[in-house]
C-alpha atoms as a PDB file:
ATOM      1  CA  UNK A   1      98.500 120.070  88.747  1.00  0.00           C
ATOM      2  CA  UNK A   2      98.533 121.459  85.186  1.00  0.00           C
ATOM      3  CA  UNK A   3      96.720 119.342  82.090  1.00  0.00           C
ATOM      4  CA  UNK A   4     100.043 119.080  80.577  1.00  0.00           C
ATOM      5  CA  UNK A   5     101.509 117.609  83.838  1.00  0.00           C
ATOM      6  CA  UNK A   6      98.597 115.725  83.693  1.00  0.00           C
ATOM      7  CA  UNK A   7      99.266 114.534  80.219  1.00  0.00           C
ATOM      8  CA  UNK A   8     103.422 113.819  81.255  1.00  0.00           C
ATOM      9  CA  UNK A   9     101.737 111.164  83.974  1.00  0.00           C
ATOM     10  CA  UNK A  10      99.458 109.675  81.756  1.00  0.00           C
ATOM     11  CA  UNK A  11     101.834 108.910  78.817  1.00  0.00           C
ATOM     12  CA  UNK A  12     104.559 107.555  81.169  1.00  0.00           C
ATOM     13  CA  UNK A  13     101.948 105.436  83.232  1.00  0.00           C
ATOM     14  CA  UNK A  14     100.514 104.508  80.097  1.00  0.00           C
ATOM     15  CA  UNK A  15     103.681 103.213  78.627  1.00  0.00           C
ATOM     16  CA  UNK A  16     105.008 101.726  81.650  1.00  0.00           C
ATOM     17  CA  UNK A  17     101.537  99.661  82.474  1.00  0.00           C
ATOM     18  CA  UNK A  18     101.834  97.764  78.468  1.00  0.00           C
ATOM     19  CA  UNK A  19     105.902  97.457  79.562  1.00  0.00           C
ATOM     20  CA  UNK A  20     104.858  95.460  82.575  1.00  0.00           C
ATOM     21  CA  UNK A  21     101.884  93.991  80.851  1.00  0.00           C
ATOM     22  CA  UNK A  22     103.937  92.707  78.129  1.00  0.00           C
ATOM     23  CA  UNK A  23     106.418  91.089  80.852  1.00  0.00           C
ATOM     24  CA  UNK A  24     103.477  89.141  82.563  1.00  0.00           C
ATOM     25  CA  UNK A  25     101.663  87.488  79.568  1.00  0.00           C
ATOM     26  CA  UNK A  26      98.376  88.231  78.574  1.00  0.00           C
ATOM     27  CA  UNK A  27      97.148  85.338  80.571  1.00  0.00           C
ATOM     28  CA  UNK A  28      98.278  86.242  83.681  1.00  0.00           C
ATOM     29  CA  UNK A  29      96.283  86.501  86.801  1.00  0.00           C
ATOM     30  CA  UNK A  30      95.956  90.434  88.439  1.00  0.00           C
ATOM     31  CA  UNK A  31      95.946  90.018  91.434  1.00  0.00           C
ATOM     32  CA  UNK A  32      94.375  93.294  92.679  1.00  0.00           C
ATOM     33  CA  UNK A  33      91.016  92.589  90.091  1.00  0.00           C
ATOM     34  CA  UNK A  34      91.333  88.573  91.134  1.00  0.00           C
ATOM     35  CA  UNK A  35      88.289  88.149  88.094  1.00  0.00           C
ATOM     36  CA  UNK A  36      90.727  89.181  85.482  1.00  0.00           C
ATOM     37  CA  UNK A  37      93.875  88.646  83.671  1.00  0.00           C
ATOM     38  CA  UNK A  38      96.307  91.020  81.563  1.00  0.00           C
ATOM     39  CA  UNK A  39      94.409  90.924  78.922  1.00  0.00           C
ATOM     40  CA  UNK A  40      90.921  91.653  80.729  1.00  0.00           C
ATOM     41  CA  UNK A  41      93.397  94.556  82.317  1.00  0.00           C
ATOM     42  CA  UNK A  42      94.041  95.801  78.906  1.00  0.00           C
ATOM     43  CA  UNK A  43      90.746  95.781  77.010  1.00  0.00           C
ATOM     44  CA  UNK A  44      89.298  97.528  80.428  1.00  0.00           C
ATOM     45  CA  UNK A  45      91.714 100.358  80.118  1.00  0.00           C
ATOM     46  CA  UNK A  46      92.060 100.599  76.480  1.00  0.00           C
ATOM     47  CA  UNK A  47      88.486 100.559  76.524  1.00  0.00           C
ATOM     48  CA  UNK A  48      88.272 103.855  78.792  1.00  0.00           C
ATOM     49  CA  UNK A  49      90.519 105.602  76.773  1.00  0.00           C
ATOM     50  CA  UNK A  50      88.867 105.594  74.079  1.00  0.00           C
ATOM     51  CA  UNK A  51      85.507 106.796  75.617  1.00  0.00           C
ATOM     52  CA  UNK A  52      86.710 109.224  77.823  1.00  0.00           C
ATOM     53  CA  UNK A  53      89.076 110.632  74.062  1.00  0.00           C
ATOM     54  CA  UNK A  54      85.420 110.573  72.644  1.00  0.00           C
ATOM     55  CA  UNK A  55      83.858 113.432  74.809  1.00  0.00           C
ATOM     56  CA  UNK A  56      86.484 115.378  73.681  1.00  0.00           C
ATOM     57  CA  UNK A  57      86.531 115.090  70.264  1.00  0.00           C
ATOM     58  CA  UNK A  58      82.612 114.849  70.016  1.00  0.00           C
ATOM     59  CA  UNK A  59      82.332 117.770  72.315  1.00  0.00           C
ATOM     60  CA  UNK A  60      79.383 115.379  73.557  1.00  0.00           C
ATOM     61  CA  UNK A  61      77.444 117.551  75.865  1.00  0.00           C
ATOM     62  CA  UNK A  62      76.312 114.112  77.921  1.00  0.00           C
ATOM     63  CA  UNK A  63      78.367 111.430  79.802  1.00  0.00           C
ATOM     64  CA  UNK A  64      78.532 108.747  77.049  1.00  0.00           C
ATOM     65  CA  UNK A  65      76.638 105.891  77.954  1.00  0.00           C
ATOM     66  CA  UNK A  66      78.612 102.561  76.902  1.00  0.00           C
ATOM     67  CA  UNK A  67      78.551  98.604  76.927  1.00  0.00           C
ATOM     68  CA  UNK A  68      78.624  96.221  79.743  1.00  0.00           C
ATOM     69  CA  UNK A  69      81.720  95.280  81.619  1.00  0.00           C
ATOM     70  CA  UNK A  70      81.065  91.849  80.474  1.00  0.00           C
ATOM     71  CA  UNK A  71      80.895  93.208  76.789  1.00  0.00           C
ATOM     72  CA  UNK A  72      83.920  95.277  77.216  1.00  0.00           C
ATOM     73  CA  UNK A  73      86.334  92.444  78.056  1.00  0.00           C
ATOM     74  CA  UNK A  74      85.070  90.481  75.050  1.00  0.00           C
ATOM     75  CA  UNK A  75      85.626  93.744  72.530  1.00  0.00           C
ATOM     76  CA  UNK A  76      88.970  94.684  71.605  1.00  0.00           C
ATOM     77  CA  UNK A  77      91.260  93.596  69.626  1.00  0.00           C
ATOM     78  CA  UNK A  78      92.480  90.167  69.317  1.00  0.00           C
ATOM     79  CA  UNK A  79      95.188  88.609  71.618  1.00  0.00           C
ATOM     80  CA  UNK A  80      97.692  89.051  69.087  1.00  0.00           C
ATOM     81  CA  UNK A  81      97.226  92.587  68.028  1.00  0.00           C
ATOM     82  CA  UNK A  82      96.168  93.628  72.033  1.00  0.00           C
ATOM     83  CA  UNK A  83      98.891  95.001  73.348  1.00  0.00           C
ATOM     84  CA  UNK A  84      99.512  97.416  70.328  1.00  0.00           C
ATOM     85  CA  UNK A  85      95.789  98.348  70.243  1.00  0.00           C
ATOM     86  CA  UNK A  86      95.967  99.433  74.001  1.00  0.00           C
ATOM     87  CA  UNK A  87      99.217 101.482  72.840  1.00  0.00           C
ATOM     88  CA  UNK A  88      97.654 103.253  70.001  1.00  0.00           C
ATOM     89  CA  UNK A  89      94.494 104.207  72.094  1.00  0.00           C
ATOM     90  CA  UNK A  90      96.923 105.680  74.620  1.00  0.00           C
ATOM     91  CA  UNK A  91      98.542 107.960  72.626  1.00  0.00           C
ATOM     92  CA  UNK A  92      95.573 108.914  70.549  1.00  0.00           C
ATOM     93  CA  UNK A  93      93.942 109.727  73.953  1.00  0.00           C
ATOM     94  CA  UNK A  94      97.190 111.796  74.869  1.00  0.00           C
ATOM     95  CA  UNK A  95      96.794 113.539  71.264  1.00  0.00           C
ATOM     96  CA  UNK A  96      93.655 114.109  71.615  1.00  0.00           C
ATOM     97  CA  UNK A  97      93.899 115.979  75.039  1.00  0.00           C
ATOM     98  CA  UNK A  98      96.840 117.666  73.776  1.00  0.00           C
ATOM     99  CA  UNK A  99      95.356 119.161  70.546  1.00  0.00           C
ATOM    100  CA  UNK A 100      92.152 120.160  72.323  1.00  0.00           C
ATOM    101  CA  UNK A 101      91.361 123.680  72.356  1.00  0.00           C
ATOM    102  CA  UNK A 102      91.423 124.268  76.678  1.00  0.00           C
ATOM    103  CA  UNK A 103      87.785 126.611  75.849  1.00  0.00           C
ATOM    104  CA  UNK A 104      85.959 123.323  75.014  1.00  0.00           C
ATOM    105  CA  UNK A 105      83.040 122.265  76.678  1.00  0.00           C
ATOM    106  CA  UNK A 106      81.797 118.367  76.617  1.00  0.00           C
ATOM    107  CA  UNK A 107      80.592 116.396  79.540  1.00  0.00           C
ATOM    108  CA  UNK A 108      82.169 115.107  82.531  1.00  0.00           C
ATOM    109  CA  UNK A 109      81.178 113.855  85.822  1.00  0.00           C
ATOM    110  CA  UNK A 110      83.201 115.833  88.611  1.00  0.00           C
ATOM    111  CA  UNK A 111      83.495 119.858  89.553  1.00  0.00           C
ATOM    112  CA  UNK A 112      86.923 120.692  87.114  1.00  0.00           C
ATOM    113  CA  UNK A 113      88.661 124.049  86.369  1.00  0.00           C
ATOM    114  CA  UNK A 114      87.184 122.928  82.252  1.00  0.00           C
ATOM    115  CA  UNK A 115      86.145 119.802  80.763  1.00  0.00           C
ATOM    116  CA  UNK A 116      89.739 119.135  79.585  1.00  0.00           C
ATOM    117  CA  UNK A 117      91.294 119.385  83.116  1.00  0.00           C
ATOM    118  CA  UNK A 118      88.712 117.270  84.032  1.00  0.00           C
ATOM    119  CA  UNK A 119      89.824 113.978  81.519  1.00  0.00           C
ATOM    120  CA  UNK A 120      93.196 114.810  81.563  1.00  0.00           C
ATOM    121  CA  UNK A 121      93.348 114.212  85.298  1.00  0.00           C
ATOM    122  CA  UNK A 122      90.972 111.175  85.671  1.00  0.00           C
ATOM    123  CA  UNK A 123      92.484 109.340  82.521  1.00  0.00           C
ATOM    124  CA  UNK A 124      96.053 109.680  84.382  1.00  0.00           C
ATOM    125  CA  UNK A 125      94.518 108.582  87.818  1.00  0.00           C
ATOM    126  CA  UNK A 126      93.038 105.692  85.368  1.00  0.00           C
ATOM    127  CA  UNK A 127      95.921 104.352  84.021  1.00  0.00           C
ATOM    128  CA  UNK A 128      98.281 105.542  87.122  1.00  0.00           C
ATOM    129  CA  UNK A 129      96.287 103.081  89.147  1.00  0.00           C
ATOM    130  CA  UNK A 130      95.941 100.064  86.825  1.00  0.00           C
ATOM    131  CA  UNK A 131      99.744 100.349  86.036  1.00  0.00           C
ATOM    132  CA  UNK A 132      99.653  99.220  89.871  1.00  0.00           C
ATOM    133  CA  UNK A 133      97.186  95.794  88.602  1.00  0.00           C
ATOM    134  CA  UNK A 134      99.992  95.297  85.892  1.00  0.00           C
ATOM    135  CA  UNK A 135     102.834  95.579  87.717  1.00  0.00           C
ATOM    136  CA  UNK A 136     101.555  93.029  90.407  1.00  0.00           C
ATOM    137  CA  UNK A 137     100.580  91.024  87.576  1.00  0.00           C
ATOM    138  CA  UNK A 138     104.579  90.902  86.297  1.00  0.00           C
ATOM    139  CA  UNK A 139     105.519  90.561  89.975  1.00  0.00           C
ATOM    140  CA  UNK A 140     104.070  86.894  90.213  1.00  0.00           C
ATOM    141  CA  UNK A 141     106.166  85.136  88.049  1.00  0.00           C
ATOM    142  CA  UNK A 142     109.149  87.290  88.460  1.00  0.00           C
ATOM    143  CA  UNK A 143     112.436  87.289  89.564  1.00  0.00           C
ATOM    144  CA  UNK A 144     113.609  89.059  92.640  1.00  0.00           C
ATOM    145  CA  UNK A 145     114.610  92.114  91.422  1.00  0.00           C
ATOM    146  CA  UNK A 146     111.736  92.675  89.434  1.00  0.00           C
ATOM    147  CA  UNK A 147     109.238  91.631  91.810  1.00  0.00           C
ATOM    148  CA  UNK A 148     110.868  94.251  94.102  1.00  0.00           C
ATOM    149  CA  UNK A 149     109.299  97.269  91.584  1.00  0.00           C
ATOM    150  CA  UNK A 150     105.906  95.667  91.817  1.00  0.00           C
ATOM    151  CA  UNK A 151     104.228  98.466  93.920  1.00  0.00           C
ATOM    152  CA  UNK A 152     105.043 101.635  91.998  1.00  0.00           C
ATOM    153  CA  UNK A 153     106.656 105.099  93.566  1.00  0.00           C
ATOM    154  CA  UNK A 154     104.497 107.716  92.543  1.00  0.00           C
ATOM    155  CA  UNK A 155     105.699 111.230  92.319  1.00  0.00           C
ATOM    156  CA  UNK A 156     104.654 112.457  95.722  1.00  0.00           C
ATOM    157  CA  UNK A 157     102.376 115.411  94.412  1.00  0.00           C
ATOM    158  CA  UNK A 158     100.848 113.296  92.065  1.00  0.00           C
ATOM    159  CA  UNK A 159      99.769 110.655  94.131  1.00  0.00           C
ATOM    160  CA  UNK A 160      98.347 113.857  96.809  1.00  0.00           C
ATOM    161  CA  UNK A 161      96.308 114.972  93.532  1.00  0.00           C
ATOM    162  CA  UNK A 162      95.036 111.179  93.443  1.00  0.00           C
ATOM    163  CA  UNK A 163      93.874 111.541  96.828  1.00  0.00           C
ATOM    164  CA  UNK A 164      92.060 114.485  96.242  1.00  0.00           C
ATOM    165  CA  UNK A 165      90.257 113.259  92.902  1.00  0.00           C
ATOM    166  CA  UNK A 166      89.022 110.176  94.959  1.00  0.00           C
ATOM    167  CA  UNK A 167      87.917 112.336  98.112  1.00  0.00           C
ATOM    168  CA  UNK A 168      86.834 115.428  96.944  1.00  0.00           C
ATOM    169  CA  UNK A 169      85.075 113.268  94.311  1.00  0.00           C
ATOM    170  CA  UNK A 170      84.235 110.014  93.908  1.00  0.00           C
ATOM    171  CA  UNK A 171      84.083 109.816  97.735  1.00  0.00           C
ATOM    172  CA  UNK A 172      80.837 112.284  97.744  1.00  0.00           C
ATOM    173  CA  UNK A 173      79.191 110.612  95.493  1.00  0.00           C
ATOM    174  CA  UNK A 174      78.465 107.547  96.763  1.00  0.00           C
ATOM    175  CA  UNK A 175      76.099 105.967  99.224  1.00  0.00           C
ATOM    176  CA  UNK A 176      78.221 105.010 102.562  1.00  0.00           C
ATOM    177  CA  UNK A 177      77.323 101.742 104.037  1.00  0.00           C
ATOM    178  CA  UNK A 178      78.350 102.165 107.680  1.00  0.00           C
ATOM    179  CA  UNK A 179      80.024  98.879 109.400  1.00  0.00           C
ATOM    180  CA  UNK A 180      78.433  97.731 112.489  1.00  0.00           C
ATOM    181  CA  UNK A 181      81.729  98.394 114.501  1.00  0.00           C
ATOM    182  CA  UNK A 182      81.686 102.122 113.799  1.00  0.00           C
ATOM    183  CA  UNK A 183      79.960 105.058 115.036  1.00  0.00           C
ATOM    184  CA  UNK A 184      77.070 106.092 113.223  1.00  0.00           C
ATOM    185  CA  UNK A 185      78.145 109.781 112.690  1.00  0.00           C
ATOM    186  CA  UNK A 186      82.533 109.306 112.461  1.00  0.00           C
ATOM    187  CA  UNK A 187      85.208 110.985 110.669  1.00  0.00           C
ATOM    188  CA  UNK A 188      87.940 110.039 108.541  1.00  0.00           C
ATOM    189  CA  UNK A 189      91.131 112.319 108.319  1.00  0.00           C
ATOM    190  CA  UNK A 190      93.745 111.198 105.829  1.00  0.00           C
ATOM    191  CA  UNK A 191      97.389 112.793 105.705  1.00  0.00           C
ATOM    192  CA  UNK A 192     100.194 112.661 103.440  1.00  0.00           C
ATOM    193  CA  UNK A 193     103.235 113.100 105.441  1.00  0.00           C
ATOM    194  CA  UNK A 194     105.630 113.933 102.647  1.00  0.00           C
ATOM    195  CA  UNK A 195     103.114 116.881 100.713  1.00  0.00           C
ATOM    196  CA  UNK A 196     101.476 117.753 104.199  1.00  0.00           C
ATOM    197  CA  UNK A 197      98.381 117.590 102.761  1.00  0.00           C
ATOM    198  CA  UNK A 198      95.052 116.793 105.047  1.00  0.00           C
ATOM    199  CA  UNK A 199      91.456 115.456 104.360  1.00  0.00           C
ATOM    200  CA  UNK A 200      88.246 115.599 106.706  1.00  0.00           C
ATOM    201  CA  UNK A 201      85.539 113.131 106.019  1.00  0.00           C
ATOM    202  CA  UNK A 202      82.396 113.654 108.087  1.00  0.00           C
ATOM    203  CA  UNK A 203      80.125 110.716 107.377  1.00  0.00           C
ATOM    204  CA  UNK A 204      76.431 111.527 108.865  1.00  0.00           C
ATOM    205  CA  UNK A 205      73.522 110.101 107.270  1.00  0.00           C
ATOM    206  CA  UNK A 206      74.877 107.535 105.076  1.00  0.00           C
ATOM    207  CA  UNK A 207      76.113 110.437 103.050  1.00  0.00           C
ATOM    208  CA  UNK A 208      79.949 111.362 103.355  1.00  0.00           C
ATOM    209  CA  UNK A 209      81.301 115.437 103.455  1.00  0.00           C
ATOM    210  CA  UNK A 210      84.652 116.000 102.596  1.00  0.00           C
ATOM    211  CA  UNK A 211      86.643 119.231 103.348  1.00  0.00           C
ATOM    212  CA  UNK A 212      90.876 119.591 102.573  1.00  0.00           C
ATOM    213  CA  UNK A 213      92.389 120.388 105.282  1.00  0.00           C
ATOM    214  CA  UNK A 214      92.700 118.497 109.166  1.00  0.00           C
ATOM    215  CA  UNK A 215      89.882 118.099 111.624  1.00  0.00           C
ATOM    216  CA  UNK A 216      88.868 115.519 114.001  1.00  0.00           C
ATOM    217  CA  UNK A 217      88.521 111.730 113.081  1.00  0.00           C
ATOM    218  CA  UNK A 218      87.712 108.707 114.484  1.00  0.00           C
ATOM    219  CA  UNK A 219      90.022 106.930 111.892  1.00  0.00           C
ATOM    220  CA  UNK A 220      93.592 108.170 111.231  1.00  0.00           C
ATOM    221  CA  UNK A 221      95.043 107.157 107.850  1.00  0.00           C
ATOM    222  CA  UNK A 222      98.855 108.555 107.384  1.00  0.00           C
ATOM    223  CA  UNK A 223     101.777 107.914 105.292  1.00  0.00           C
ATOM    224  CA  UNK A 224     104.099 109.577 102.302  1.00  0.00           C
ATOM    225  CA  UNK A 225     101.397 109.974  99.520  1.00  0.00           C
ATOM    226  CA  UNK A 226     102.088 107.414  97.038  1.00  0.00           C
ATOM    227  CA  UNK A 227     101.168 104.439  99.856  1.00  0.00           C
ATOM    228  CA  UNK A 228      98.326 106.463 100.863  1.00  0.00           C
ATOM    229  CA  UNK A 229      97.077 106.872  96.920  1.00  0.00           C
ATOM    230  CA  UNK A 230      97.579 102.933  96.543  1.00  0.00           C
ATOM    231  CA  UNK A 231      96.358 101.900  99.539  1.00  0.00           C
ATOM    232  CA  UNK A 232      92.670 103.927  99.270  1.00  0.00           C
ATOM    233  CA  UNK A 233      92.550 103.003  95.745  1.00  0.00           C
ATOM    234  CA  UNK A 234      92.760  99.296  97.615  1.00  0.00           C
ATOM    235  CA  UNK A 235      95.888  98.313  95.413  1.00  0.00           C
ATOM    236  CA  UNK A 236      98.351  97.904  99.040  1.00  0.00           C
ATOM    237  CA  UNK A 237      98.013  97.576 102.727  1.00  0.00           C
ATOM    238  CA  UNK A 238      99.245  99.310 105.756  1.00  0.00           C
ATOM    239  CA  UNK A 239     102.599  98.737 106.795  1.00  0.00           C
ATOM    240  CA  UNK A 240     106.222  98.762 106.899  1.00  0.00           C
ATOM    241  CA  UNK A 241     105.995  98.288 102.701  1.00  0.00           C
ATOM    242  CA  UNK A 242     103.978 101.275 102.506  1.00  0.00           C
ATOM    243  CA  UNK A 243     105.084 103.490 104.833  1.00  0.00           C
ATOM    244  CA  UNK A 244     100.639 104.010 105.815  1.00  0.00           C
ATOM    245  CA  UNK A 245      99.311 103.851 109.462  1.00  0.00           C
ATOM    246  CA  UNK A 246      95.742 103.539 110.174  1.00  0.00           C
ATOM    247  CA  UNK A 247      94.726 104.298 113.899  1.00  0.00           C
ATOM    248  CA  UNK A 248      91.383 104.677 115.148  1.00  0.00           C
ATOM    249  CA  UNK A 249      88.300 102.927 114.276  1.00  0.00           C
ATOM    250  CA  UNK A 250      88.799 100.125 111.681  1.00  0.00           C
ATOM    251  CA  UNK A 251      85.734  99.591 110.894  1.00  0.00           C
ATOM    252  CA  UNK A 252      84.940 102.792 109.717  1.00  0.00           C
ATOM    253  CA  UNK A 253      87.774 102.596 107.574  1.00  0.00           C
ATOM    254  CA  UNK A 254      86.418  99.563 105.842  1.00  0.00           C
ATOM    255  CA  UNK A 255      83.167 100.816 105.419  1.00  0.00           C
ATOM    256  CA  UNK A 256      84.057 103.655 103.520  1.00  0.00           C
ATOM    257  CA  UNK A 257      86.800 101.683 101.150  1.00  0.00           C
ATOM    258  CA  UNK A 258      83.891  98.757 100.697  1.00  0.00           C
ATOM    259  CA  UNK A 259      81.486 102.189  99.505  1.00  0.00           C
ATOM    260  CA  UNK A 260      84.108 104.384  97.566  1.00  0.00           C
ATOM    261  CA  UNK A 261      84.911 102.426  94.601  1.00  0.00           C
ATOM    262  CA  UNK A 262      84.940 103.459  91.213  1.00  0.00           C
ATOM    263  CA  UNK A 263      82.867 100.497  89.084  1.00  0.00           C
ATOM    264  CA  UNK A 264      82.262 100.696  85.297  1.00  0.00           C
ATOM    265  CA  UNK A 265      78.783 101.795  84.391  1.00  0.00           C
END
C-alpha cells in the first residue's frame, strides 16, 4: 500500500473509532481488552499517536522510550475534554505524516521502504484494530441494527497488508511458547481467500520464520482477509460470522496467538 493510502485508513479508522466511542460512553466495558473501558481505549490510542507523531517530527534517531501502561491510562486529558483530545492527536498525527518530507530518517522498529512508510502503516494498523475494541464496546448496549456493525469490514487489501505487518513482523520478533499439544518443529500457513494472499510460518526452536507465499502447515487458517486480520489480531473467532476456518493442529495455533501480541513497552 502507498503512505497516503495509508494515511486515507488511518483518518477514516480514526474518526470512525471516537464515532463509536462516543456512542458507548466513556465508561463502557471493551470487551476485547476486558481490563479497560472507552476511556482507557482512548487515552491508550491517543497516547500512541502522539509518540509514534513524535519520531517524526523529532527525527529522533532512537525508539522513544515512554511511561508505563499504568501511567498512560491515568495521563490524558480529562473525561470531559477526552474525546476531543483523542481527535486532535489524530489529525495532528495524520498532519504530521502528511507534511513529512518522505527522505526523513527517525527510528522505527520493523524493516520499511523509509521511516515514514513505516508509521504511516503501523499507526493505521493501530487505530484500524482498536476501532474493532470500540465498536464492540458500542455493540453492548446497542440496538439491533447497530450491534449488527460491531465487527468492522475492512477493505480486503488492507486487512491482507495487516496480516503481513503482524507476520512478517511482529510475528518474528517474539519468543514462541510452544503448547504441549503441538509438534515441536510445526508450521502455520494463513490464506486470505478474497486477495489470494499466503503465509508460511516455520516455528523451530522457539523462534518463528515467516516467508509470503504457501507451504506446508500443520495448522490451516483461511478466510476473506478482514476475518483473518481480526481474528489473528484476537479481536473475532472462527466461524460462520467471520467467514475463517482453522484446520489442523489447534494447539499450535494457540501457542503462537498466546506469543504474537503486540504489548506496550
Amino acid at each position: 500500500m502507498e503512505i497516503s493510502e495509508h494515511l486515507d485508513a488511518l483518518r477514516q479508522h480514526g474518526g470512525l473509532l471516537a464515532d463509536a466511542a462516543g456512542r458507548a460512553g466513556l465508561n463502557a466495558p471493551v470487551p476485547s481488552c476486558p481490563s479497560w473501558l472507552v476511556k482507557d481505549l482512548l487515552r491508550h490510542t491517543g497516547y500512541v499517536h502522539r509518540w509514534a507523531a513524535r519520531h517524526i517530527a523529532e527525527r529522533s534517531p532512537v525508539v522513544i522510550d515512554g511511561p508505563s501502561e499504568e501511567e498512560i491510562l491515568r495521563g490524558g486529558a480529562g473525561d470531559a475534554d477526552l474525546l476531543g483530545w483523542f481527535r486532535a492527536g489524530l489529525a495532528a498525527l495524520a498532519e504530521t505524516l502528511t507534511e513529512a518530507d518522505p527522505a526523513l530518517q527517525c527510528a522505527t522498529f520493523m524493516p520499511a521502504p523509509s521511516a515514514v512508510a513505516f508509521w504511516a502503516r503501523r499507526q493505521a494498523h493501530e487505530t484500524a484494530i482498536h476501532l474493532a475494541d470500540a465498536l464492540g464496546a458500542d455493540a453492548l448496549s446497542a440496538d439491533a441494527e447497530r450491534a449488527a456493525g460491531a465487527v468492522p469490514e475492512y477493505p480486503p487489501g488492507f486487512a491482507a497488508d495487516g496480516i503481513d505487518e503482524l507476520i512478517m513482523g511482529f510475528g518474528q520478533r517474539r519468543k514462541y511458547r510452544p503448547a504441549a499439544s503441538a509438534a515441536p518443529d510445526a508450521g502455520l500457513q494463513v490464506l486470505t481467500t478474497d486477495t489470494g494472499d499466503a503465509w508460511h510460518l516455520d516455528v523451530a526452536g522457539g523462534h518463528v520464520q515467516a516467508h509470503r507465499g504457501p507451504g506446508p502447515g500443520d495448522c490451516v487458517v483461511s478466510g476473506p482477509a478482514s476475518g483473518v486480520y481480526l481474528f489473528l489480531w484476537n479481536r473475532a473467532a472462527p466461524g460462520p460470522g467471520s467467514g475463517v476456518t482453522v484446520s489442523g493442529s489447534p494447539g499450535l495455533l494457540a501457542a503462537w496467538q498466546s506469543s504474537v501480541r503486540v504489548r506496550w513497552g
